[in-house]
N, C-alpha and C. Protein backbone atom coordinates (compact mmCIF):
# COMPACT_ATOMS: atom_id res chain seq x y z
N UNK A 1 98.17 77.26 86.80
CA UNK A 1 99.24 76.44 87.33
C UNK A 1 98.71 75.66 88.52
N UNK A 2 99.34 74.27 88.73
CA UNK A 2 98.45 73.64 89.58
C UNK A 2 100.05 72.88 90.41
N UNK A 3 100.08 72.84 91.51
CA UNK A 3 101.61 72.21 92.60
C UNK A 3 100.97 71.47 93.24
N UNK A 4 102.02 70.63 93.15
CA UNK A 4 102.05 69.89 94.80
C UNK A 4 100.79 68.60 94.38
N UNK A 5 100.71 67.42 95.06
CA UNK A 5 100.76 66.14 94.67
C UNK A 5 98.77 66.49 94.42
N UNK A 6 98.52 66.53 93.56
CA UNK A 6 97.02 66.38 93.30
C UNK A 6 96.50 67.37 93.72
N UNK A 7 97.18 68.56 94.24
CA UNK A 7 96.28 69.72 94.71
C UNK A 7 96.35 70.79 94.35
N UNK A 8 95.10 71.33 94.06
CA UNK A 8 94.96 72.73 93.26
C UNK A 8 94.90 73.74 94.04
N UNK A 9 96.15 74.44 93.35
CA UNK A 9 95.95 75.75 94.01
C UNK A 9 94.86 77.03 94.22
N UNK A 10 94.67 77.25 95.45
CA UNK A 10 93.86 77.73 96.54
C UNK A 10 94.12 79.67 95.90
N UNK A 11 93.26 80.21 95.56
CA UNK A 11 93.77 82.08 95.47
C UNK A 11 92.73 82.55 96.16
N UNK A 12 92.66 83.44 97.35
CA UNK A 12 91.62 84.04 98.00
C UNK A 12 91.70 85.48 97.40
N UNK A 13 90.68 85.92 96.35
CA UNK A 13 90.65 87.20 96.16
C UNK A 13 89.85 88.12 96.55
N UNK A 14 90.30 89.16 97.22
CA UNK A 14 90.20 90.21 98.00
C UNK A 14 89.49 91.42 97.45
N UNK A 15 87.83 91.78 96.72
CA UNK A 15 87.75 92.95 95.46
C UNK A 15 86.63 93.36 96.33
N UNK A 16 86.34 94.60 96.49
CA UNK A 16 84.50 94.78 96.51
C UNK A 16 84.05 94.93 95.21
N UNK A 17 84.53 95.23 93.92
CA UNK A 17 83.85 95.92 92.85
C UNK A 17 83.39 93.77 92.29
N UNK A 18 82.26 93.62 92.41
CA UNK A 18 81.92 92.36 91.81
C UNK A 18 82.21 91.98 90.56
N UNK A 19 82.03 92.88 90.06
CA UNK A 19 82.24 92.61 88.49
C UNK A 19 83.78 92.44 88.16
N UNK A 20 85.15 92.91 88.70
CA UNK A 20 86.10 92.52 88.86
C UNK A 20 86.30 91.31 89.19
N UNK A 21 85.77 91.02 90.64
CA UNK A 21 85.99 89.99 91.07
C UNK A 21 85.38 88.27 90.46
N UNK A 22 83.98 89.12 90.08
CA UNK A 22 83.99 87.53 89.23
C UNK A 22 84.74 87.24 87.87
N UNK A 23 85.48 88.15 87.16
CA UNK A 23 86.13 88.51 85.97
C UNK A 23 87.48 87.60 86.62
N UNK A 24 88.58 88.30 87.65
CA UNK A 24 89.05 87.20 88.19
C UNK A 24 88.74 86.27 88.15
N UNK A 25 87.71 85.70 88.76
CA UNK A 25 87.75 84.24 89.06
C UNK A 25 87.56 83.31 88.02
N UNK A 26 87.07 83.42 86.97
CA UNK A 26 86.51 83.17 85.66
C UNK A 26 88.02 82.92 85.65
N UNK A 27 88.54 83.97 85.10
CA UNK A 27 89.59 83.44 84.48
C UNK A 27 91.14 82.81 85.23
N UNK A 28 90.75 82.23 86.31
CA UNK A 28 91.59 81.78 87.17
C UNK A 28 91.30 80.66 87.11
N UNK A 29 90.04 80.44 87.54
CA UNK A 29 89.21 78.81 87.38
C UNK A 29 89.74 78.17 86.03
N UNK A 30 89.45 79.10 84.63
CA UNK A 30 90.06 78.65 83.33
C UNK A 30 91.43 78.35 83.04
N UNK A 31 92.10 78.62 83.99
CA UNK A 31 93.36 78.33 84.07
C UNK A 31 93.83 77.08 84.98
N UNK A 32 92.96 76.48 85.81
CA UNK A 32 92.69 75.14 86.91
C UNK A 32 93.56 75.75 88.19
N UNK A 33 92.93 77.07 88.40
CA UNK A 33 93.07 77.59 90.31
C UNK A 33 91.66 77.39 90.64
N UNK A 34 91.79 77.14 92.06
CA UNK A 34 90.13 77.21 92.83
C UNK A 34 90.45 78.43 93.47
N UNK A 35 89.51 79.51 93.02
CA UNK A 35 89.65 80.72 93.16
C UNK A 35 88.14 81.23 93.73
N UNK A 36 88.54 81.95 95.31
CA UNK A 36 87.05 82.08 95.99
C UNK A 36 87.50 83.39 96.02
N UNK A 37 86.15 84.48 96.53
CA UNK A 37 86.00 85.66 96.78
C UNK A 37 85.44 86.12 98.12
N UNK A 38 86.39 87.10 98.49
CA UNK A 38 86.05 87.78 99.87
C UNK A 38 85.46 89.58 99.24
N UNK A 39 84.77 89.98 100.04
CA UNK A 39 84.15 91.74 99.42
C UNK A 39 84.64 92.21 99.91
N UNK A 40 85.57 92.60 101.08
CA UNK A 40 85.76 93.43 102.09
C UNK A 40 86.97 92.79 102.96
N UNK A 41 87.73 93.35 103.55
CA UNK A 41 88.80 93.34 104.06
C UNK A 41 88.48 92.22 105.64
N UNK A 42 87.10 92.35 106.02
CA UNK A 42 86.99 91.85 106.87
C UNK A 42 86.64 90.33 106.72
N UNK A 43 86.33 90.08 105.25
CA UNK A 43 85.53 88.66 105.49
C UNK A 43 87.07 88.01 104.78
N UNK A 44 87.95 89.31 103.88
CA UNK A 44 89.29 89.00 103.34
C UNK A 44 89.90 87.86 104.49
N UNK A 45 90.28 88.69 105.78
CA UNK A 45 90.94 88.06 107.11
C UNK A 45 90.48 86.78 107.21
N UNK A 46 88.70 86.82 107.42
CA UNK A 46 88.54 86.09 108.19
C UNK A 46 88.62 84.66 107.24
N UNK A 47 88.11 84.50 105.75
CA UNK A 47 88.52 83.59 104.93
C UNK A 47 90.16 82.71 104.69
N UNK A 48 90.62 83.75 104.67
CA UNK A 48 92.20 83.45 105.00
C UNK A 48 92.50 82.63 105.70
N UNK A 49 91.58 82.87 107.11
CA UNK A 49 92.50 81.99 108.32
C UNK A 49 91.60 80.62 108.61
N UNK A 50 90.27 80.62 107.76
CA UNK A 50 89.44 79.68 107.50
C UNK A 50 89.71 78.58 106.34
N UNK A 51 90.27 79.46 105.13
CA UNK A 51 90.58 78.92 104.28
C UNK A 51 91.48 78.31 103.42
N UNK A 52 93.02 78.91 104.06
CA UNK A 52 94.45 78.74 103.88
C UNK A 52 94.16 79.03 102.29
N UNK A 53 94.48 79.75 101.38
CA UNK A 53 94.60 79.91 100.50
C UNK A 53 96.48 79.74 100.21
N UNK A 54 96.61 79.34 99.21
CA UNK A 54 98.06 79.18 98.87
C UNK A 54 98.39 80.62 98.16
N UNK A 55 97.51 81.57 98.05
CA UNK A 55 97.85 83.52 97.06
C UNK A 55 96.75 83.75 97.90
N UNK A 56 96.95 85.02 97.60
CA UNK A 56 95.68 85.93 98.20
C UNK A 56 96.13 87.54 97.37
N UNK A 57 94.92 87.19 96.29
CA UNK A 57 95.00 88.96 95.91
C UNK A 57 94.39 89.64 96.62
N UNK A 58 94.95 91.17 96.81
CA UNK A 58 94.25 91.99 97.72
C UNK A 58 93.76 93.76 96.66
N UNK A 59 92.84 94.15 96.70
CA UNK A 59 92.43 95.18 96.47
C UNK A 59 93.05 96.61 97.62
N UNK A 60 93.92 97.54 97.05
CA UNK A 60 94.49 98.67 97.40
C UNK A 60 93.21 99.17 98.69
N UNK A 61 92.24 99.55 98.17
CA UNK A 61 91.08 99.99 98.53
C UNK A 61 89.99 98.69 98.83
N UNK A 62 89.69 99.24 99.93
CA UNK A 62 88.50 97.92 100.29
C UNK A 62 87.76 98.54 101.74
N UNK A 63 86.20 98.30 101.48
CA UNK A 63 85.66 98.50 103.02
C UNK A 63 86.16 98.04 104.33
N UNK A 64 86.18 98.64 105.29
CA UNK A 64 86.72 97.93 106.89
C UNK A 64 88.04 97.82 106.70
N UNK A 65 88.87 98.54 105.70
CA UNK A 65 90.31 98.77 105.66
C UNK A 65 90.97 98.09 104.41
N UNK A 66 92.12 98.35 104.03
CA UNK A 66 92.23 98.60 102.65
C UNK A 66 93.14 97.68 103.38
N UNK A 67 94.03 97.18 101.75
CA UNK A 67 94.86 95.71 101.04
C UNK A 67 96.03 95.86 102.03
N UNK A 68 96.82 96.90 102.42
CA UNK A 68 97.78 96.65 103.22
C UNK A 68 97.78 96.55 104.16
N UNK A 69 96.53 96.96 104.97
CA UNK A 69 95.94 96.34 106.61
C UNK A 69 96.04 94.98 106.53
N UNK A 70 95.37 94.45 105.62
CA UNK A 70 94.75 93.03 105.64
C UNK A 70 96.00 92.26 105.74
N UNK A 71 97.12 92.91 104.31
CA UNK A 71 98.29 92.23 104.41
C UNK A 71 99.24 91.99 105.36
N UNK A 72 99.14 93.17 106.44
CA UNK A 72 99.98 92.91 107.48
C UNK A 72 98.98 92.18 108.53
N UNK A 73 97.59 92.40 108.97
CA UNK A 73 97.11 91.36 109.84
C UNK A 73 97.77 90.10 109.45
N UNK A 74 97.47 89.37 108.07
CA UNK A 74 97.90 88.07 107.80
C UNK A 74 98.95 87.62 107.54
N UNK A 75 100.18 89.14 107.37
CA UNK A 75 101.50 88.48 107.90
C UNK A 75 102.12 88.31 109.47
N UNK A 76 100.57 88.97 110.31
CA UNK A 76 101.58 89.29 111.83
C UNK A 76 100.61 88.10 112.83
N UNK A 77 99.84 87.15 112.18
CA UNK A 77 99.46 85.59 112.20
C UNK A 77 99.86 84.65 112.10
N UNK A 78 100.27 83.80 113.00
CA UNK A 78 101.15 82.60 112.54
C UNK A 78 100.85 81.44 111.52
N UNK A 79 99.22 81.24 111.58
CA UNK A 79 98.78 80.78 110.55
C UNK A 79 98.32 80.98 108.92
N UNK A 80 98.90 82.61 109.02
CA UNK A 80 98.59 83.05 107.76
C UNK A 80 99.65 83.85 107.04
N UNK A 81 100.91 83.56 108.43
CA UNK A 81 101.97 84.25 107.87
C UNK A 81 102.71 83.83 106.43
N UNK A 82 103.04 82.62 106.26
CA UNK A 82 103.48 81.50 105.09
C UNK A 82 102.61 82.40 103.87
């Protein structure tokens, strides 16, 4: 699915297991998302607030703190709250 006037939607996904994560993206890209990858909860954050993603999947489990840390850092951000 693709919104908004000529622009493709943005998914920052959040996996350490690689082989997941490029499996995602494969098939996100095949669908016309621009879909990037973070390994770890920490580069998760820091991409986020670098990258504005319009989704952000998050992995339950993840190094430097797991999917619902991350989720509340980037809801308690004003720029990553949206």
């Amino acid at each position: 699915m693709i919104f908004g006037k000529g622009k493709k939607t943005k998914i920052l996904i959040v996996e350490d297991e690689e082989d997941v994560a490029k499996a995602l993206k494969v098939r996100l890209k095949a669908s016309g998302y621009n879909a990037i990858i973070a390994i770890d909860s920490i580069q998760g954050v820091t991409m986020a607030h670098k990258d504005k993603p319009d989704l952000v999947i998050l992995d339950i489990m993840l190094p430097g703190g797991g999917g619902f840390a991350v989720a509340e850092r980037l809801k308690q951000a004003a720029d990553t709250r949206d």
